[in-house]
C-alpha atoms as a PDB file:
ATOM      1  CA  UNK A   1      16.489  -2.366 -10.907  1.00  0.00           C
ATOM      2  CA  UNK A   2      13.275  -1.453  -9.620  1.00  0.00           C
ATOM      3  CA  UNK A   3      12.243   0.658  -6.966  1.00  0.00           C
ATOM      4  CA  UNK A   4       8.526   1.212  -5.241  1.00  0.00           C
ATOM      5  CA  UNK A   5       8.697   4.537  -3.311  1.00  0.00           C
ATOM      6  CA  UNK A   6       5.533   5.464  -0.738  1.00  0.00           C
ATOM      7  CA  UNK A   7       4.514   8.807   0.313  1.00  0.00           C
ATOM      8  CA  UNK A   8       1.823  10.292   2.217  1.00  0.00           C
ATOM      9  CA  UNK A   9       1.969   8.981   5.639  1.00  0.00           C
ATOM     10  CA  UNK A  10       1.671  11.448   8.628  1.00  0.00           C
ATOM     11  CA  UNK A  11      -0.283  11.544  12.144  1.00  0.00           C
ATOM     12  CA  UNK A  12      -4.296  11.976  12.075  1.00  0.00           C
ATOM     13  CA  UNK A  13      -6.698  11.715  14.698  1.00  0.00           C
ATOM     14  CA  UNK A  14      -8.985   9.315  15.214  1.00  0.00           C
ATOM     15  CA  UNK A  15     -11.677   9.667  12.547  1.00  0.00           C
ATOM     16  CA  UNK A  16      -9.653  11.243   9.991  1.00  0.00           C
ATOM     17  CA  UNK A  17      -8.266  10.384   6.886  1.00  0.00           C
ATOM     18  CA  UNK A  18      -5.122  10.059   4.998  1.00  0.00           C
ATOM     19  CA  UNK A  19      -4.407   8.955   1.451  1.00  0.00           C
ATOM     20  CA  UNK A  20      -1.027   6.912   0.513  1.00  0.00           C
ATOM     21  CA  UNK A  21       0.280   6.691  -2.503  1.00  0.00           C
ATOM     22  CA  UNK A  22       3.207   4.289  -4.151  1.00  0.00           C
ATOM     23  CA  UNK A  23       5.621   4.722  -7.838  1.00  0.00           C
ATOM     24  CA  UNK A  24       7.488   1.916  -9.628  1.00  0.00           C
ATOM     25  CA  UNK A  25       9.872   3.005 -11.273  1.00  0.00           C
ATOM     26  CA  UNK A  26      13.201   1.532 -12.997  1.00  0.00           C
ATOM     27  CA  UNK A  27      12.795  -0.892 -16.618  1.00  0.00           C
ATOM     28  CA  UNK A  28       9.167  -2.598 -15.613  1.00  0.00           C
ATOM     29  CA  UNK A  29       7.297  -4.268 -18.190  1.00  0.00           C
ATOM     30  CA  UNK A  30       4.272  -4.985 -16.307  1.00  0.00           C
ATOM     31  CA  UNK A  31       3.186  -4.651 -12.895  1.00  0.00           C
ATOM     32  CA  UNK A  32       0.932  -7.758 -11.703  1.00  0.00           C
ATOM     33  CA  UNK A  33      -0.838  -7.612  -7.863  1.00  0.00           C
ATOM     34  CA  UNK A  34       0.194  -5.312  -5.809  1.00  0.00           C
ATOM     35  CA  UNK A  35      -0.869  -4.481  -2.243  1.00  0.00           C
ATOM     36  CA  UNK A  36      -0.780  -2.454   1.072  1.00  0.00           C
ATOM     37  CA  UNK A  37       0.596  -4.252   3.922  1.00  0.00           C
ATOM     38  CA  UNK A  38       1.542  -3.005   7.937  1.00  0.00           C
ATOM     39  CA  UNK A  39       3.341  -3.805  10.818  1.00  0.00           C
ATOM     40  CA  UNK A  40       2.466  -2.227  14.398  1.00  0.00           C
ATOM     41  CA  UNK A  41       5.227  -2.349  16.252  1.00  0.00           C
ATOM     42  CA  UNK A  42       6.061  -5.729  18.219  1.00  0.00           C
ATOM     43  CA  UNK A  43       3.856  -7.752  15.646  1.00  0.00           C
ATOM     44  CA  UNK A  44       4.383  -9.230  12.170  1.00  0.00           C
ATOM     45  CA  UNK A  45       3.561  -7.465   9.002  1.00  0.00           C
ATOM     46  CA  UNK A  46       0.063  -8.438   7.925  1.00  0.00           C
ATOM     47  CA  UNK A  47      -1.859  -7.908   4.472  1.00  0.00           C
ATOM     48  CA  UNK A  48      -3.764  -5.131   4.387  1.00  0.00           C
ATOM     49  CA  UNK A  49      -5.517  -5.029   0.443  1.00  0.00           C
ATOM     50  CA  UNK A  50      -4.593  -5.894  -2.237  1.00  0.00           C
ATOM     51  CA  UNK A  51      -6.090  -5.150  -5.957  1.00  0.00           C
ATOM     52  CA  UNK A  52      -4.859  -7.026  -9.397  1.00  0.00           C
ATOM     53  CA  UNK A  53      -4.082  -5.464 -13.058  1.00  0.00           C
ATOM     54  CA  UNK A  54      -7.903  -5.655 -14.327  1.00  0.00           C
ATOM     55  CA  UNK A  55      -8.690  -3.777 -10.859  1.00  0.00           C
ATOM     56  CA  UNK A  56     -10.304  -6.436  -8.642  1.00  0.00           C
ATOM     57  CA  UNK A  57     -10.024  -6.127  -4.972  1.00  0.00           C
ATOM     58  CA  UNK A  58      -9.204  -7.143  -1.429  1.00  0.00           C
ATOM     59  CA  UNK A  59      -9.321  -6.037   1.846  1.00  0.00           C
ATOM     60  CA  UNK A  60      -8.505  -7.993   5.117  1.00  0.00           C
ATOM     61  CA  UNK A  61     -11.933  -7.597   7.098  1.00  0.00           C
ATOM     62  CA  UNK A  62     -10.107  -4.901   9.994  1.00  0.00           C
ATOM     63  CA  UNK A  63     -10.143  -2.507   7.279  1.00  0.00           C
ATOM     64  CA  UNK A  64     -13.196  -3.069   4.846  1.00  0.00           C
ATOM     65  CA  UNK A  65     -15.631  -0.764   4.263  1.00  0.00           C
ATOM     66  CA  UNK A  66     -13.126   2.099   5.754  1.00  0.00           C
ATOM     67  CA  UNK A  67      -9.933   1.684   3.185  1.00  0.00           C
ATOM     68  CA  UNK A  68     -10.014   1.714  -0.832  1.00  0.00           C
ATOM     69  CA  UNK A  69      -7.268   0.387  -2.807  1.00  0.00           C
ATOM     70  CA  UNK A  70      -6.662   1.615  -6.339  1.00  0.00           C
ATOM     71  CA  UNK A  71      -4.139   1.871  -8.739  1.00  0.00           C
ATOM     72  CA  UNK A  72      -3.611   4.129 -12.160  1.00  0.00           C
ATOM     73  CA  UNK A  73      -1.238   1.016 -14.369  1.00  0.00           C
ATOM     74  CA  UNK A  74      -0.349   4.083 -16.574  1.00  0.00           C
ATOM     75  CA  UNK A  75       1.601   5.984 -13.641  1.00  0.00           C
ATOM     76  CA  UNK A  76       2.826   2.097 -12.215  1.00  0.00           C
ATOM     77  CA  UNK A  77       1.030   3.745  -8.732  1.00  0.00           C
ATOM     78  CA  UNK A  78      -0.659   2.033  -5.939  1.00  0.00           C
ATOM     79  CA  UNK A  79      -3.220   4.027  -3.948  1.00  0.00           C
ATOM     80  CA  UNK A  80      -4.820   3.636  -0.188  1.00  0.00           C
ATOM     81  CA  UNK A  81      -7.188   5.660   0.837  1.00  0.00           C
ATOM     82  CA  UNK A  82      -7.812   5.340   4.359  1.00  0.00           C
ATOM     83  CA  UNK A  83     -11.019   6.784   6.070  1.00  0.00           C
ATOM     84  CA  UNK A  84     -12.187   6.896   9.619  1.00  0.00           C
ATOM     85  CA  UNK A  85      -8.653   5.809  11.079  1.00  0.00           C
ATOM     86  CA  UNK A  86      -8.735   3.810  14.301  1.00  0.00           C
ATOM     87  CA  UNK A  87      -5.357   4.187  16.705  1.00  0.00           C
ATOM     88  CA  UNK A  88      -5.248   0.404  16.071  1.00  0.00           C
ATOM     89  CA  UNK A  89      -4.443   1.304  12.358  1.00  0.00           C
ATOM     90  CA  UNK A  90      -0.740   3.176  13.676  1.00  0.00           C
ATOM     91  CA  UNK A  91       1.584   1.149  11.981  1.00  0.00           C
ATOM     92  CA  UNK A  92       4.197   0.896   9.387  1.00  0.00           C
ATOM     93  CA  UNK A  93       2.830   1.009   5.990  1.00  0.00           C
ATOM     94  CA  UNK A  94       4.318  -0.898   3.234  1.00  0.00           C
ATOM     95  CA  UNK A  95       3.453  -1.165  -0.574  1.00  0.00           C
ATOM     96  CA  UNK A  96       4.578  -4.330  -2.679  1.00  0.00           C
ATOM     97  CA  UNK A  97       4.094  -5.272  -6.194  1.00  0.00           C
ATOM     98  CA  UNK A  98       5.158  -8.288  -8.584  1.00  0.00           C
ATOM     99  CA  UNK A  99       7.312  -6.600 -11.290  1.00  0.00           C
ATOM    100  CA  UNK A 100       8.028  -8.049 -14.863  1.00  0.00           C
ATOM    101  CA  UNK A 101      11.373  -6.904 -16.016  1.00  0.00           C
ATOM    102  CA  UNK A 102      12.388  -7.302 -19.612  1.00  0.00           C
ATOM    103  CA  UNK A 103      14.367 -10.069 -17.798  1.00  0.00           C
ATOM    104  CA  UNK A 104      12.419 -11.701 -14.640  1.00  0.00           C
ATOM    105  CA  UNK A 105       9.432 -11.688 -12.481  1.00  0.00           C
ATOM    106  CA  UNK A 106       9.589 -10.875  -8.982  1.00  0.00           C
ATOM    107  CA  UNK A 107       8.380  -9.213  -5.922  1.00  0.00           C
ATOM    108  CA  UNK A 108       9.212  -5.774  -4.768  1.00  0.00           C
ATOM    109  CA  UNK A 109       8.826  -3.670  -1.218  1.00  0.00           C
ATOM    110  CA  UNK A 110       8.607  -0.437  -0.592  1.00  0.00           C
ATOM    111  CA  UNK A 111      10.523   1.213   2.391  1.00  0.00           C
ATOM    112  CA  UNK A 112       7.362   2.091   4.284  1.00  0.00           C
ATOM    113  CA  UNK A 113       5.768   4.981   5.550  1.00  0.00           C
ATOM    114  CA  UNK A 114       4.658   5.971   9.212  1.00  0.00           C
ATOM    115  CA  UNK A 115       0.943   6.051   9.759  1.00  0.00           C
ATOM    116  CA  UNK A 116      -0.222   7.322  13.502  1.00  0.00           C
ATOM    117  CA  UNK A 117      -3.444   7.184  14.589  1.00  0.00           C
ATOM    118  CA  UNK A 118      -3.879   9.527  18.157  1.00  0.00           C
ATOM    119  CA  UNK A 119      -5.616  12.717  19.516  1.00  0.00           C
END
């Protein structure tokens, strides 16, 4: 079994910054893509960045230039650093990987993490 576990969430005002950070752990292999998704309340959960093994990157254009995704394959950890937060950032933030098992491929989720953007 594998499990993806997020911390660092929290409530920031506008303009600040807050870093998130996500394990795998359990009998992985390999970890292919993973990513940061969210989901305000009342809407759907949308793709937030995403980076692969070698380290290339994506961002969805809301949050270029402001967020960094990075990831340390030694620790199996996801990072998101997240710099001059808008209130339209306060959402649910979820991590998700594909994990190689010793027996299958698939996709994991974290539980997500609160992030709240308000003065």
């Amino acid at each position: 079994q594998v499990q993806l576990v997020e911390s660092g969430g929290g409530l920031v005002q506008p303009g600040g910054s807050l870093r998130l950070s996500c394990a795998a752990s359990g009998r992985i292999v390999s970890i292919n893509t993973m990513g940061w998704y969210h989901q305000a309340p009342g809407k759907e959960r949308e793709l937030v960045a995403t980076i692969t093994r070698s380290g290339t990157t994506d961002y969805t254009d809301s949050v270029k230039g402001r967020f960094t995704i990075s990831r340390d394959n030694a620790k199996n950890t996801v990072y998101l650093q997240m710099n001059g937060l808008k209130p339209e950032d306060t959402a649910v933030y979820y991590c998700n990987a594909y994990v190689w098992t010793p027996i299958v491929g698939a996709t994991y989720w974290g539980q997500g993490t609160q992030v709240t953007v308000s003065s």
